[in-house]
N, C-alpha and C. Protein backbone atom coordinates (compact mmCIF):
# COMPACT_ATOMS: atom_id res chain seq x y z
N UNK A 1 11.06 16.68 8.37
CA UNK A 1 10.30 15.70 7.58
C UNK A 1 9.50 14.83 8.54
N UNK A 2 8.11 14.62 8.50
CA UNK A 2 7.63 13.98 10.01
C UNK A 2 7.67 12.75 9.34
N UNK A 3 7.00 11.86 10.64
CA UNK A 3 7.09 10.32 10.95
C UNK A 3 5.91 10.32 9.14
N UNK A 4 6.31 8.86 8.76
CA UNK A 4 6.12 8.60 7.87
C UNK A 4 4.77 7.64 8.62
N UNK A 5 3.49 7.48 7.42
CA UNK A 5 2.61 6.88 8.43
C UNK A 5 1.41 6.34 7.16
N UNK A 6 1.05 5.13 7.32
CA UNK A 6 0.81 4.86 5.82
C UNK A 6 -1.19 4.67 6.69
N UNK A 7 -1.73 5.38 5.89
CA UNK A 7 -3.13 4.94 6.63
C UNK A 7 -4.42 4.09 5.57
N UNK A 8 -4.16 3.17 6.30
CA UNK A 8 -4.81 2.05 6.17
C UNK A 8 -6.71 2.00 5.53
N UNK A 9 -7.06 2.92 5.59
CA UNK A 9 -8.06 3.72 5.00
C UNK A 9 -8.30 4.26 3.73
N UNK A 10 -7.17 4.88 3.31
CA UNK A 10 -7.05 5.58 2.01
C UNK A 10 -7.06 4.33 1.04
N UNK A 11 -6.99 4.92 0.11
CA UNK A 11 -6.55 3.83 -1.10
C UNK A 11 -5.56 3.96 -1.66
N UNK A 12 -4.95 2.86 -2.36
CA UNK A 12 -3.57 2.86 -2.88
C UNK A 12 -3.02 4.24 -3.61
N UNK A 13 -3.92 4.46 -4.19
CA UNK A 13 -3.71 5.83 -5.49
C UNK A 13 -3.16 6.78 -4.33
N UNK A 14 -4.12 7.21 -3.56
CA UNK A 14 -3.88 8.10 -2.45
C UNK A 14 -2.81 8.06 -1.53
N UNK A 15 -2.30 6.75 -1.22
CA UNK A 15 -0.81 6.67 -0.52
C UNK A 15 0.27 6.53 -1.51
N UNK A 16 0.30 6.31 -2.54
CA UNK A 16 1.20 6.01 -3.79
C UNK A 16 1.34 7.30 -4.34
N UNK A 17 0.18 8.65 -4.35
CA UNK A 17 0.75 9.56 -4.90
C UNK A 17 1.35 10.29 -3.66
N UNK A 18 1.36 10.38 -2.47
CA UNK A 18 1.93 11.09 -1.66
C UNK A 18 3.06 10.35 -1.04
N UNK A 19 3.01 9.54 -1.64
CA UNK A 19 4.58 8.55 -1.01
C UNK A 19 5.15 7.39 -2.20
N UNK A 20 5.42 7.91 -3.08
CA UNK A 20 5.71 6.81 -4.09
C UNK A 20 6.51 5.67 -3.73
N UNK A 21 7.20 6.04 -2.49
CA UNK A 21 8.38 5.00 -2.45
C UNK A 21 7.21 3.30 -1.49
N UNK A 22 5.73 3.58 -1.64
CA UNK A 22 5.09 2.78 -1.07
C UNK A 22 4.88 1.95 -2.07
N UNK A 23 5.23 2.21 -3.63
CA UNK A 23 5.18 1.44 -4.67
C UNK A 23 5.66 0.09 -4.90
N UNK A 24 7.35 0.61 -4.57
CA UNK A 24 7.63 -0.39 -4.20
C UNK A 24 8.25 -1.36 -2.94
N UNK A 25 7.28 -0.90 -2.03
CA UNK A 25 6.94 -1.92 -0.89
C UNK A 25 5.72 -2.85 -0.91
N UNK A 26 4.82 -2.30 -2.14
CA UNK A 26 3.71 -2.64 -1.84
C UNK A 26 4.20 -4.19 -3.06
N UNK A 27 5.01 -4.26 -4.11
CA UNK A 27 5.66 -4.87 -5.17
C UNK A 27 6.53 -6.05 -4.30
N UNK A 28 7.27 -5.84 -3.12
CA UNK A 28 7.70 -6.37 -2.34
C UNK A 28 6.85 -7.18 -1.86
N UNK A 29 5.72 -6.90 -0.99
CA UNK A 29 4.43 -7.64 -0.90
C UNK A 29 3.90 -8.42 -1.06
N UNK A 30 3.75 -8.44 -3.02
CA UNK A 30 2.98 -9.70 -3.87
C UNK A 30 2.16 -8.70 -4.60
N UNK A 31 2.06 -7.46 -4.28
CA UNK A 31 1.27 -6.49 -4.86
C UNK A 31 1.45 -6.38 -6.48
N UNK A 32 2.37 -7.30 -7.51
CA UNK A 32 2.88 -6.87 -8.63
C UNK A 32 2.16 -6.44 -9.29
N UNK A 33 1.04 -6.67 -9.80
CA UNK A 33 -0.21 -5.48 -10.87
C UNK A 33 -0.22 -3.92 -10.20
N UNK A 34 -0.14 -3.80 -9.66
CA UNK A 34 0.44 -1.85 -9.35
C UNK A 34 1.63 -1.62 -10.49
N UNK A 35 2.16 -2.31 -10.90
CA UNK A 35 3.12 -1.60 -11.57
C UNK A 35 3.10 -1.68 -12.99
N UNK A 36 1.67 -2.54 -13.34
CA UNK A 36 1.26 -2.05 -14.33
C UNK A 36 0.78 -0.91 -14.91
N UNK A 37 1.09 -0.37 -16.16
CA UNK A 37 0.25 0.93 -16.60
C UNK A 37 -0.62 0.72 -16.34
N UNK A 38 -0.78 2.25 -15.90
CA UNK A 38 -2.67 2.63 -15.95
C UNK A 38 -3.40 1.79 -14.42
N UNK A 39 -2.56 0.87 -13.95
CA UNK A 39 -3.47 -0.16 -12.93
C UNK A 39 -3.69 0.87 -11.68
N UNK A 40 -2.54 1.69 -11.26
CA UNK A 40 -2.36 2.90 -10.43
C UNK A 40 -3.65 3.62 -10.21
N UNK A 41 -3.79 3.78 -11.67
CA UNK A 41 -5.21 5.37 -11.74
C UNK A 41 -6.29 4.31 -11.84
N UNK A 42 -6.48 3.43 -12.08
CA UNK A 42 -7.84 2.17 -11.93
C UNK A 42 -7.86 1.89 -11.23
N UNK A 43 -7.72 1.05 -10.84
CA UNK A 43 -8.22 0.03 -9.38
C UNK A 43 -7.26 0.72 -8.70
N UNK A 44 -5.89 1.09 -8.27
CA UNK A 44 -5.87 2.37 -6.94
C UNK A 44 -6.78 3.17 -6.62
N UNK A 45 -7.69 3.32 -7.61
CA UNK A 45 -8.25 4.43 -7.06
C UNK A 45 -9.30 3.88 -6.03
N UNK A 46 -9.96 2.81 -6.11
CA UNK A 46 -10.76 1.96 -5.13
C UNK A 46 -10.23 0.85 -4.34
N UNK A 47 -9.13 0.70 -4.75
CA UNK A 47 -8.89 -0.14 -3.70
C UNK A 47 -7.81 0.14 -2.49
N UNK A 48 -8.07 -0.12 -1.63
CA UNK A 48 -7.64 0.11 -0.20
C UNK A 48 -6.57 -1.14 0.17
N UNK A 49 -5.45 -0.94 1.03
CA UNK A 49 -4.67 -2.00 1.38
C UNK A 49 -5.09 -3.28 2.31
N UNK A 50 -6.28 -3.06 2.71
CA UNK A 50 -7.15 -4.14 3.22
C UNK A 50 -7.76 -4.74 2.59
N UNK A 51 -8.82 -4.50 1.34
CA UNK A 51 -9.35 -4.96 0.46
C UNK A 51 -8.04 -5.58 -0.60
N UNK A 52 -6.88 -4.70 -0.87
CA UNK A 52 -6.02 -5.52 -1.47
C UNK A 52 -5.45 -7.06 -0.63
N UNK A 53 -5.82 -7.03 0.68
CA UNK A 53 -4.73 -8.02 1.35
C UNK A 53 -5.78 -8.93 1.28
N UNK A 54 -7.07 -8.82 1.24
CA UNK A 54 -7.64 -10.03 1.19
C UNK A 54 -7.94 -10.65 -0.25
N UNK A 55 -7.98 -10.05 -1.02
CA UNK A 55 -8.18 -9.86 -2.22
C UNK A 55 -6.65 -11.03 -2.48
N UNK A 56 -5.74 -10.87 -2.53
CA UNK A 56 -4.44 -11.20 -3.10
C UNK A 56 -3.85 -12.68 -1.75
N UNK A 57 -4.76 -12.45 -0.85
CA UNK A 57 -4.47 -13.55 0.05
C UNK A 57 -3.41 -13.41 1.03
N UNK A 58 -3.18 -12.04 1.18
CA UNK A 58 -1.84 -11.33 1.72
C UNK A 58 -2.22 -11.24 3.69
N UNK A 59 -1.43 -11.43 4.19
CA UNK A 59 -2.00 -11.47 5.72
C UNK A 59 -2.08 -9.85 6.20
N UNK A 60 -2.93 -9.27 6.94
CA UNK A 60 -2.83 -7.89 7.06
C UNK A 60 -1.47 -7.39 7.88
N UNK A 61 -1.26 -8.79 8.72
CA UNK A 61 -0.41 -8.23 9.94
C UNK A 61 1.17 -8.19 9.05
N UNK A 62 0.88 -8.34 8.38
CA UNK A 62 2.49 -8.68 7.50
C UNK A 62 2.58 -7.74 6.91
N UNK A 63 1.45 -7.16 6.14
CA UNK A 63 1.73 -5.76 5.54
C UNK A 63 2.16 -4.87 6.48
N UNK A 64 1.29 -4.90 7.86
CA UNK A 64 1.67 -3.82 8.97
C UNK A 64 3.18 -4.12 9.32
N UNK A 65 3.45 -5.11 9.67
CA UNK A 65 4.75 -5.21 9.80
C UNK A 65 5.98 -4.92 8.90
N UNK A 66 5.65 -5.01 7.50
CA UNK A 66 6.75 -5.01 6.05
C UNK A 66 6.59 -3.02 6.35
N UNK A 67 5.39 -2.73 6.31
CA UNK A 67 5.34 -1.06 6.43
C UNK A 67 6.24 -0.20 7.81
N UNK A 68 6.10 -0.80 8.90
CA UNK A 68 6.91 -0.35 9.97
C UNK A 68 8.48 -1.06 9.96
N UNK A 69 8.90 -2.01 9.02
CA UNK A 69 10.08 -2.46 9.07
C UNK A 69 10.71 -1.21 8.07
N UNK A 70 10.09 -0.68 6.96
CA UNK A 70 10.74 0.32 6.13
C UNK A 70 10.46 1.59 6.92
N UNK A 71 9.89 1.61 8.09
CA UNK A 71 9.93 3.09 9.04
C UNK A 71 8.72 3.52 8.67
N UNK A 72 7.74 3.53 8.74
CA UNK A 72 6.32 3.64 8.62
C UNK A 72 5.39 3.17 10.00
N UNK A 73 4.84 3.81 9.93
CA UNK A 73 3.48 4.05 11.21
C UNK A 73 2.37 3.57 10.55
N UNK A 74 1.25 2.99 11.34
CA UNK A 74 0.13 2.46 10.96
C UNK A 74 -0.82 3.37 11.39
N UNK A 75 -1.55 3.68 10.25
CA UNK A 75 -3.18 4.52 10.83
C UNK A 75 -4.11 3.75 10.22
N UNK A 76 -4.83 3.61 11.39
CA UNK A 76 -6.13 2.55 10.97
C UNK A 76 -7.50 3.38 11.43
């Protein structure tokens, strides 16, 4: 099973369907509208975890850090 590695590029939809368990890290976060219906296939689909962190007022380095504390790699 390789290194787990969340890239910072994609958009939510795109790391959420290949890693669901980023759902709820991202809920952990402050991210809570992801876990609304339907919010997943909408705005995941354009929005990116950078555009979410500024967007929501979230610090980037904290996401990087909350993502490598659950064993996750950063691709930027």
């Amino acid at each position: 099973m390789g290194n787990k590695v969340v890239d910072l590029s994609k958009t939510v939809y795109e790391l959420c369907s290949t890693n669901p368990e980023i759902i709820d890290i991202l809920i952990e976060l402050g991210f809570k509208d992801i876990a609304k219906p339907g919010m997943l296939q909408t705005a995941g689909r354009i929005m990116t975890l950078s555009k979410g962190a500024a967007m929501k007022k979230i610090d980037l380095n904290t996401i990087k850090e909350t993502f490598k504390n659950h064993g996750y790699e950063i691709a930027e």
